[in-house]
N, C-alpha and C. Protein backbone atom coordinates (compact mmCIF):
# COMPACT_ATOMS: atom_id res chain seq x y z
N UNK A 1 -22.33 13.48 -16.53
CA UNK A 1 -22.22 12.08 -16.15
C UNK A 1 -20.98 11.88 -15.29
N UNK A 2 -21.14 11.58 -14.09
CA UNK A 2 -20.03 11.03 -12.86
C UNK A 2 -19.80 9.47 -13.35
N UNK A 3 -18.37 9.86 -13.66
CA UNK A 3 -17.94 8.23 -14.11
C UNK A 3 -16.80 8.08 -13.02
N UNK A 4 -17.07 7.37 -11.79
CA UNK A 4 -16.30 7.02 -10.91
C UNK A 4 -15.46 5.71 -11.42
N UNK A 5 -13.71 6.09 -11.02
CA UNK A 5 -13.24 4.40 -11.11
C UNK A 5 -12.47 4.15 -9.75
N UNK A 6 -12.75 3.20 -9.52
CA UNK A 6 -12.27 2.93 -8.17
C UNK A 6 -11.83 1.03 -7.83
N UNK A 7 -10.97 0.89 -7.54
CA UNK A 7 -10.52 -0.67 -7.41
C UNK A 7 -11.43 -1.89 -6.20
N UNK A 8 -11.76 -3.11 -6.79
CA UNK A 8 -12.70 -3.84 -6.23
C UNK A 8 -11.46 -5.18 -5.58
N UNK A 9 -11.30 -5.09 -4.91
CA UNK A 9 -10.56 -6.31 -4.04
C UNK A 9 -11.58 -7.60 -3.28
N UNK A 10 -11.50 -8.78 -4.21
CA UNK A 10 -11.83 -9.75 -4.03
C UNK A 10 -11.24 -10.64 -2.47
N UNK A 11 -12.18 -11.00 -1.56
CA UNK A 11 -11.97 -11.31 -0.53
C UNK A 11 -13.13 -13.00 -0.58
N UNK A 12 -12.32 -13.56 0.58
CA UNK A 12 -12.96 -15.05 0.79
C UNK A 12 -13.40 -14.59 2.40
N UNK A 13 -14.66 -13.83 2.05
CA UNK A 13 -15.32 -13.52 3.11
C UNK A 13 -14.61 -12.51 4.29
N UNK A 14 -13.74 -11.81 3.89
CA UNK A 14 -12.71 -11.35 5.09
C UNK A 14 -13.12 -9.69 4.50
N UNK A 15 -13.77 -9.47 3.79
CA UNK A 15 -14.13 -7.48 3.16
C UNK A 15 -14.48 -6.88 3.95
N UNK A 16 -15.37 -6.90 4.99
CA UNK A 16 -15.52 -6.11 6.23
C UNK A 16 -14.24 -5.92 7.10
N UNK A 17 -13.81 -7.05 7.36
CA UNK A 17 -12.51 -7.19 8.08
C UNK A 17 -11.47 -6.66 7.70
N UNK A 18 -10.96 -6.62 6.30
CA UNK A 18 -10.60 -5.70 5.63
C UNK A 18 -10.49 -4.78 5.73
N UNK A 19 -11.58 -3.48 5.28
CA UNK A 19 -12.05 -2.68 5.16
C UNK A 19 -11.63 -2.10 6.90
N UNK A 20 -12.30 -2.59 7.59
CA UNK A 20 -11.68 -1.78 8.58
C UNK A 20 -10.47 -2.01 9.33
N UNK A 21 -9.45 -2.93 8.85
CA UNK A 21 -8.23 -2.76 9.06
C UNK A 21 -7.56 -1.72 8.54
N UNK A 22 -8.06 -1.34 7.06
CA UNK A 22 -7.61 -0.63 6.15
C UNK A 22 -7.95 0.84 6.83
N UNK A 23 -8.95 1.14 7.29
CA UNK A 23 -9.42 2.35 7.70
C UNK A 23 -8.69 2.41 8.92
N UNK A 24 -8.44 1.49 9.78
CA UNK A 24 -7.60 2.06 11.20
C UNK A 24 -6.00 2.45 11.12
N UNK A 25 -5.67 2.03 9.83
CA UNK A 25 -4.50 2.45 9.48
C UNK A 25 -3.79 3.66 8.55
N UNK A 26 -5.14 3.99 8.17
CA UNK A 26 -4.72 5.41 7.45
C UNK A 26 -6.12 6.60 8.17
N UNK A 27 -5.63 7.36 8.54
CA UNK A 27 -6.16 8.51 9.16
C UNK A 27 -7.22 8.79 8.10
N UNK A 28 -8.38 9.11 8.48
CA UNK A 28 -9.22 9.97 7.90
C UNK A 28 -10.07 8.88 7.02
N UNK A 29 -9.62 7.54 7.04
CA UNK A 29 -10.88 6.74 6.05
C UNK A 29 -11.96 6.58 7.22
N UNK A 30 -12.75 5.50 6.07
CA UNK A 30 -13.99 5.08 6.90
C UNK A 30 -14.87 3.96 6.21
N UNK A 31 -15.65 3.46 6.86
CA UNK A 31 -16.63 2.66 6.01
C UNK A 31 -18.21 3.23 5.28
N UNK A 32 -18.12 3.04 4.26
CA UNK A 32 -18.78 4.22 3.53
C UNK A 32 -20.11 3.01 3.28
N UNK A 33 -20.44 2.21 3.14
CA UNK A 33 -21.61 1.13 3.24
C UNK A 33 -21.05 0.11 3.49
N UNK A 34 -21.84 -1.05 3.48
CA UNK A 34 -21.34 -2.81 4.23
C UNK A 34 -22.78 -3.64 4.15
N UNK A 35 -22.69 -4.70 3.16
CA UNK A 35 -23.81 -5.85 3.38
C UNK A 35 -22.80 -6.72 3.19
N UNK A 36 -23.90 -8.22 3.33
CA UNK A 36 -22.86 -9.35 3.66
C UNK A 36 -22.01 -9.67 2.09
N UNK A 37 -22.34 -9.28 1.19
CA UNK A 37 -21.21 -9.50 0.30
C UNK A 37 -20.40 -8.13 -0.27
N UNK A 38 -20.64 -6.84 -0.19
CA UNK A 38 -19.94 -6.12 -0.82
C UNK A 38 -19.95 -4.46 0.46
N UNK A 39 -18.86 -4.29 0.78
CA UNK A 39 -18.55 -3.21 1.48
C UNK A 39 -17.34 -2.14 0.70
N UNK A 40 -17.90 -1.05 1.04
CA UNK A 40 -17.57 0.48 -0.06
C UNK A 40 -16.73 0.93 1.27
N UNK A 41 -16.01 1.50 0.94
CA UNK A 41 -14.71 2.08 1.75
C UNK A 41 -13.95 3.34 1.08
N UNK A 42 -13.53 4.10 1.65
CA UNK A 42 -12.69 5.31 1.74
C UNK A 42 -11.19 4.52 2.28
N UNK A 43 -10.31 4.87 1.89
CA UNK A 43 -8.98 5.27 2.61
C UNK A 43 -8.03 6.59 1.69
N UNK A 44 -7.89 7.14 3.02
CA UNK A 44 -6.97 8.18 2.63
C UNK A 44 -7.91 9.29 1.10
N UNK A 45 -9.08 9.07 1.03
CA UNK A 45 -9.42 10.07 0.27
C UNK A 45 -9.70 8.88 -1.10
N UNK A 46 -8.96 8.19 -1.03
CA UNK A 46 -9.70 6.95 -2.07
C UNK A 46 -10.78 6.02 -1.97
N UNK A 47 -11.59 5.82 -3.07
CA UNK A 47 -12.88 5.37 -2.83
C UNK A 47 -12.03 3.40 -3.14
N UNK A 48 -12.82 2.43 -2.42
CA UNK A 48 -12.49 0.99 -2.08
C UNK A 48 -14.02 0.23 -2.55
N UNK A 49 -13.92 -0.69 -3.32
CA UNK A 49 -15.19 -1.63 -3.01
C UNK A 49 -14.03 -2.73 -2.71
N UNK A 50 -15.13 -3.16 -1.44
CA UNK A 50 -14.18 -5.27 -1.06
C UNK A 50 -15.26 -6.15 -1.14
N UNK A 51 -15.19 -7.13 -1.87
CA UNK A 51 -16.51 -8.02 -2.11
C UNK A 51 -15.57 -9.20 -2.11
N UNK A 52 -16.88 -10.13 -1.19
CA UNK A 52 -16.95 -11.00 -0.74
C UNK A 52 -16.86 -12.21 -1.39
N UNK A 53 -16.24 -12.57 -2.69
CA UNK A 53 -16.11 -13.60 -3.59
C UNK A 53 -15.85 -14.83 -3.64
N UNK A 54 -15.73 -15.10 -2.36
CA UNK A 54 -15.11 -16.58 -1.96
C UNK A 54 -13.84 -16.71 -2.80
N UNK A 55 -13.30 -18.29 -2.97
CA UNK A 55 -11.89 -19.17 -2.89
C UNK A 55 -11.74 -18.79 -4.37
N UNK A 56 -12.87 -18.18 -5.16
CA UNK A 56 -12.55 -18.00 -6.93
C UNK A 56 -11.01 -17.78 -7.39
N UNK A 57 -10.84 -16.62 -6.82
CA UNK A 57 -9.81 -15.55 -7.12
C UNK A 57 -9.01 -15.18 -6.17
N UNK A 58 -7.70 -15.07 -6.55
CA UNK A 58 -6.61 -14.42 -5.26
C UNK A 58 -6.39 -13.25 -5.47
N UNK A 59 -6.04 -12.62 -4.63
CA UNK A 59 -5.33 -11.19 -5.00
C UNK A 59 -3.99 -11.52 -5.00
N UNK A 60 -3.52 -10.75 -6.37
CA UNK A 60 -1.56 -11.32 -6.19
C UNK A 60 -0.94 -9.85 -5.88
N UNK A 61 0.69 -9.77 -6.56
CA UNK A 61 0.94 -8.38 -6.01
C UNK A 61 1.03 -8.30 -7.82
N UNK A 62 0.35 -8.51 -8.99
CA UNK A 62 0.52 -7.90 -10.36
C UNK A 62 -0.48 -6.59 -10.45
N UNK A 63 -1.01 -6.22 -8.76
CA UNK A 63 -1.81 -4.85 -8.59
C UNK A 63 -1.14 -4.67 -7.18
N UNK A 64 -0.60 -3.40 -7.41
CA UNK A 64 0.06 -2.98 -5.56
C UNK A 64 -0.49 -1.35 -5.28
N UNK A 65 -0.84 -0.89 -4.32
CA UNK A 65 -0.86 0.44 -4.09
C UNK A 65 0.42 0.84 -3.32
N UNK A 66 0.79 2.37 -3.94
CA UNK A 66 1.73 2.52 -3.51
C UNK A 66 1.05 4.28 -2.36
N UNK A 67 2.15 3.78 -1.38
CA UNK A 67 1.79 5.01 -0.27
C UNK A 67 2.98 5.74 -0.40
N UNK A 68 2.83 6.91 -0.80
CA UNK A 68 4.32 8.18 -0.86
C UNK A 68 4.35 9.02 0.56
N UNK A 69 5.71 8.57 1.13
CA UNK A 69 5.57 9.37 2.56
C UNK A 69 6.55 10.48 2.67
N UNK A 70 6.44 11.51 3.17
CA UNK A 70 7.04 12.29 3.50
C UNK A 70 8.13 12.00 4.25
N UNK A 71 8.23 11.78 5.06
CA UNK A 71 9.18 11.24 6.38
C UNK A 71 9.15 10.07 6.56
N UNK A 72 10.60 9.96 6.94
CA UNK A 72 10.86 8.42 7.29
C UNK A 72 10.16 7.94 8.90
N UNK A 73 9.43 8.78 9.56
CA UNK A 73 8.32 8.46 10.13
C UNK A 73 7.32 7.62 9.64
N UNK A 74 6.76 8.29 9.12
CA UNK A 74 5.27 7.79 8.05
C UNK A 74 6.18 6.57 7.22
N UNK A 75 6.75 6.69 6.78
CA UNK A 75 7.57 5.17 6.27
C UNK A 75 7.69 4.07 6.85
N UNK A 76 8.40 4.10 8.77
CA UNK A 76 8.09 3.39 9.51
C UNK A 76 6.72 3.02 9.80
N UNK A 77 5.83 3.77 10.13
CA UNK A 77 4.55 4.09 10.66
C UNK A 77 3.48 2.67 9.39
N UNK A 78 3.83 3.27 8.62
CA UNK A 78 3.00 1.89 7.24
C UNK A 78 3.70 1.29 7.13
N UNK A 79 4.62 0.44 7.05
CA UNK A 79 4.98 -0.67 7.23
C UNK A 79 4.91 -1.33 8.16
N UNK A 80 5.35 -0.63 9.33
CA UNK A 80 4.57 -1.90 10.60
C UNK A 80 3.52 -1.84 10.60
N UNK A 81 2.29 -1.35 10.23
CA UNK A 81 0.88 -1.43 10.26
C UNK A 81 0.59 -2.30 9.07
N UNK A 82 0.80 -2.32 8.32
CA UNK A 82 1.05 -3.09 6.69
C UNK A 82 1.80 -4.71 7.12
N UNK A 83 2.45 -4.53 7.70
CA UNK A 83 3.28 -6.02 7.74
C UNK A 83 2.88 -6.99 8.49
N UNK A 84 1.94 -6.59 9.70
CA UNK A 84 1.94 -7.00 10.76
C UNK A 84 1.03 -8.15 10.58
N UNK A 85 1.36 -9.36 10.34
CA UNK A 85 0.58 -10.34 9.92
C UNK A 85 0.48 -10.77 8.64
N UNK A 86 1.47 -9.73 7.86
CA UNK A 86 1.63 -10.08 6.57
C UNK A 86 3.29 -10.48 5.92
N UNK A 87 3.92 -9.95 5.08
CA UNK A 87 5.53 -10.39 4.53
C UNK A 87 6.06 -8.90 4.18
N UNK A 88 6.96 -9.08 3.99
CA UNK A 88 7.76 -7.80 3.81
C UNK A 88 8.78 -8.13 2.43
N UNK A 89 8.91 -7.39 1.66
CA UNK A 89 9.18 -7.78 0.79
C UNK A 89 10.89 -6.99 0.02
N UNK A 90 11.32 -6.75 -1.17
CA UNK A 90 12.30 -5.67 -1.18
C UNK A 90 11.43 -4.30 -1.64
N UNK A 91 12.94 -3.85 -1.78
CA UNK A 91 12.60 -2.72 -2.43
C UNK A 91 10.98 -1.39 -2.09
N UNK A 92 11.06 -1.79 -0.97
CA UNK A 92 9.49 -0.84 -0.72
C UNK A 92 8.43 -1.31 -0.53
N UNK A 93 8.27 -2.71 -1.21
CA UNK A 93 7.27 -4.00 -1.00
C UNK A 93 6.51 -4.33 -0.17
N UNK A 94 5.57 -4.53 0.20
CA UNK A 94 5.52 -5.54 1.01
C UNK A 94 3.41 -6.37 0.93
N UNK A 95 3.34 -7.46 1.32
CA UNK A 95 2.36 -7.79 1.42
C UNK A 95 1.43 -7.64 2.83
N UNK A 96 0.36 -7.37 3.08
CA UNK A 96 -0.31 -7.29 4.39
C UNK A 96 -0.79 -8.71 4.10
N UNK A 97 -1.53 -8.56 5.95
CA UNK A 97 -1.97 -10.06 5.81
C UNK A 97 -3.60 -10.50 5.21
N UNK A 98 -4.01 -9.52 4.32
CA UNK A 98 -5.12 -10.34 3.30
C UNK A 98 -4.27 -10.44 1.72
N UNK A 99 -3.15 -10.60 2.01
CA UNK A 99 -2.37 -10.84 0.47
C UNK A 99 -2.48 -9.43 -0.43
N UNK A 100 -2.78 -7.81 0.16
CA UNK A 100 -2.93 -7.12 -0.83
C UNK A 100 -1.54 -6.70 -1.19
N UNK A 101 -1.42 -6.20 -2.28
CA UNK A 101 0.73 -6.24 -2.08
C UNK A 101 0.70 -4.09 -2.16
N UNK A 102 1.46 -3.96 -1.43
CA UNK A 102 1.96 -1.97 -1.30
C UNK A 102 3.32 -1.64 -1.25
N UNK A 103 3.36 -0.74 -1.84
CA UNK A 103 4.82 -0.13 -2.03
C UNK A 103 4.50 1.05 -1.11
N UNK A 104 5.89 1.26 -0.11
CA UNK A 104 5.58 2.04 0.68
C UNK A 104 7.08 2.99 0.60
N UNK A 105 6.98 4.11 -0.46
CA UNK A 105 8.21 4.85 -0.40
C UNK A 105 8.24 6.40 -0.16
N UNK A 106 9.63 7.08 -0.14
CA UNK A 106 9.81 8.17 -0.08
C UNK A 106 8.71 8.78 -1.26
N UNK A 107 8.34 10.02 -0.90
CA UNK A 107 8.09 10.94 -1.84
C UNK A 107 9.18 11.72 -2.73
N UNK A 108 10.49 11.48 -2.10
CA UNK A 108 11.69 12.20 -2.66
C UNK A 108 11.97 11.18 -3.69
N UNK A 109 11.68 9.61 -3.59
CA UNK A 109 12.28 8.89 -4.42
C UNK A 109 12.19 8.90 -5.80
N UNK A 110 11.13 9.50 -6.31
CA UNK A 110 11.08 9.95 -8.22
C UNK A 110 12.49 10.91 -8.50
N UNK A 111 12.50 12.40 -7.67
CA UNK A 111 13.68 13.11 -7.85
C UNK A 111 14.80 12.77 -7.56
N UNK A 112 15.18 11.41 -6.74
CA UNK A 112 15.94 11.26 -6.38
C UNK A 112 16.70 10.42 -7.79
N UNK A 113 15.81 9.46 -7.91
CA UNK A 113 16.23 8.80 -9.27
C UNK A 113 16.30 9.38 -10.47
N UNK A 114 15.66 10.68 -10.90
CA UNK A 114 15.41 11.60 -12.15
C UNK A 114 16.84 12.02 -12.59
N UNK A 115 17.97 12.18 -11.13
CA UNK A 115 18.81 13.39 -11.23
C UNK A 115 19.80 11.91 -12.06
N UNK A 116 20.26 12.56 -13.19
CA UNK A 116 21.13 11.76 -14.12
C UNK A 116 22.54 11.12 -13.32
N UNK A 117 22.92 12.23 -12.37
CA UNK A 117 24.37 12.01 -11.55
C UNK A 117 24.35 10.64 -10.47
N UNK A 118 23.04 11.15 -9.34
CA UNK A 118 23.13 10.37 -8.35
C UNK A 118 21.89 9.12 -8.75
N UNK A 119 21.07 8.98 -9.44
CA UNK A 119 20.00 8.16 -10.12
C UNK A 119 20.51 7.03 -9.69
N UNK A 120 21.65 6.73 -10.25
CA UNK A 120 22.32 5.24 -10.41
C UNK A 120 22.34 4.52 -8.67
N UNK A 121 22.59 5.63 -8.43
CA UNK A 121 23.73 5.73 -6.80
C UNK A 121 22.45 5.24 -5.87
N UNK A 122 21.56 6.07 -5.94
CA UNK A 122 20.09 5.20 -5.43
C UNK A 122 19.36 4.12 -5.76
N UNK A 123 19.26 4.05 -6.81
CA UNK A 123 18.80 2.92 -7.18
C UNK A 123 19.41 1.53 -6.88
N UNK A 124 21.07 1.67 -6.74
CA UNK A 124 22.00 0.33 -5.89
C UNK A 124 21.53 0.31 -4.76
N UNK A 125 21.38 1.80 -3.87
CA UNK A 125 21.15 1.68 -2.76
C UNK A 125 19.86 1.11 -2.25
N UNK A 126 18.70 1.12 -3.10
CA UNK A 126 17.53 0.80 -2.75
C UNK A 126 17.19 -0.66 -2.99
N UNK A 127 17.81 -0.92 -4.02
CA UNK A 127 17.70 -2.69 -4.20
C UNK A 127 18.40 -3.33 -3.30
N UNK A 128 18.99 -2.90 -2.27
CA UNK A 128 19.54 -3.49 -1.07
C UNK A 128 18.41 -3.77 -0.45
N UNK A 129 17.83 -2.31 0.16
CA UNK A 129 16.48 -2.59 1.43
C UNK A 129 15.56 -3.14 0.84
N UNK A 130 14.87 -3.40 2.49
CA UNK A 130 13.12 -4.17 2.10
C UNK A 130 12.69 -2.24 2.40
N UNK A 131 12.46 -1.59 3.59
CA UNK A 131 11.98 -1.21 4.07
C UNK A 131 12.79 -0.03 3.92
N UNK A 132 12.29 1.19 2.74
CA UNK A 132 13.16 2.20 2.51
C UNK A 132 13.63 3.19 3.96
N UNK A 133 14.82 3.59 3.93
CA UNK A 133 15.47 4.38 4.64
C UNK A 133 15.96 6.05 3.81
N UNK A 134 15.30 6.90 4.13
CA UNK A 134 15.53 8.38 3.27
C UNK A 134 17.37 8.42 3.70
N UNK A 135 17.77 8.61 4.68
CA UNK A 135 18.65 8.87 4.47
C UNK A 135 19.74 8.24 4.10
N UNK A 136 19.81 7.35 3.66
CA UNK A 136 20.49 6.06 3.09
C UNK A 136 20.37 6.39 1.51
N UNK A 137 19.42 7.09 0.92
CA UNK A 137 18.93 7.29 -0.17
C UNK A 137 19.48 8.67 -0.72
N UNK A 138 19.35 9.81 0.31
CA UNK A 138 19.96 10.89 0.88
C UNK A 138 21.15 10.74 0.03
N UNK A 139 22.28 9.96 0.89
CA UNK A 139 23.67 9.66 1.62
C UNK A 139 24.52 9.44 0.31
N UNK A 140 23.18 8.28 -1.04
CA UNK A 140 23.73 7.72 -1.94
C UNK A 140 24.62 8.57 -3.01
């Protein structure tokens, strides 16, 4: 028995639109089906349903996906694709513009905080930024 779980993002008619915003911004998704109320999506190797629910329900940020980047490339790179029409928020944050909320951080940032010495030292440093900087994190 294939017991798939995969997250359903409630939209006021905007799930197609969605969906392929979402796919032009991460390499390698796609639109995996689409009728007028419910479209199945890939990004990045993750399976997406976006359905079409009308004014019911909002999406808040008490659900965020988080993107772990290698380089402070790819850090830049999703956040301006992520923001652009949407808010920016602290700490790694930020909202796009269908209200979905993402954390967009280092991949170093778990070890960075683990190490008992410098933990502290990053963690000041990061509640400063919206928009993490590795070597600032590095530096701490």
């Amino acid at each position: 028995m294939k017991n798939l779980i995969y997250p359903c993002l409630w939209f006021d008619g905007q799930a197609r639109e969605a969906a392929e915003f979402y796919c032009s911004v991460f390499p390698g998704s796609a639109i995996l089906s689409s009728s007028p109320m419910v479209v199945q999506f890939s990004v990045n190797g993750n399976r997406f349903m976006g359905l079409n629910g009308g004014r019911m329900y909002q999406i808040t940020e008490g659900v965020s996906f988080v993107v772990e980047c290698e380089s402070q490339e790819e850090i830049d790179y999703y956040w301006e694709k992520l923001t652009e029409g949407g808010e920016e928020s602290m700490c790694g944050w930020l909202k796009d513009k269908y209200g979905v909320s993402w954390q967009i951080i280092p991949a170093i940032l778990y070890e960075l905080m683990d190490d008992p010495e410098r933990g502290p030292r990053v963690i000041e440093a990061f509640l400063k930024m919206r928009k993490f900087d590795i070597q600032t994190l590095l530096n701490a």
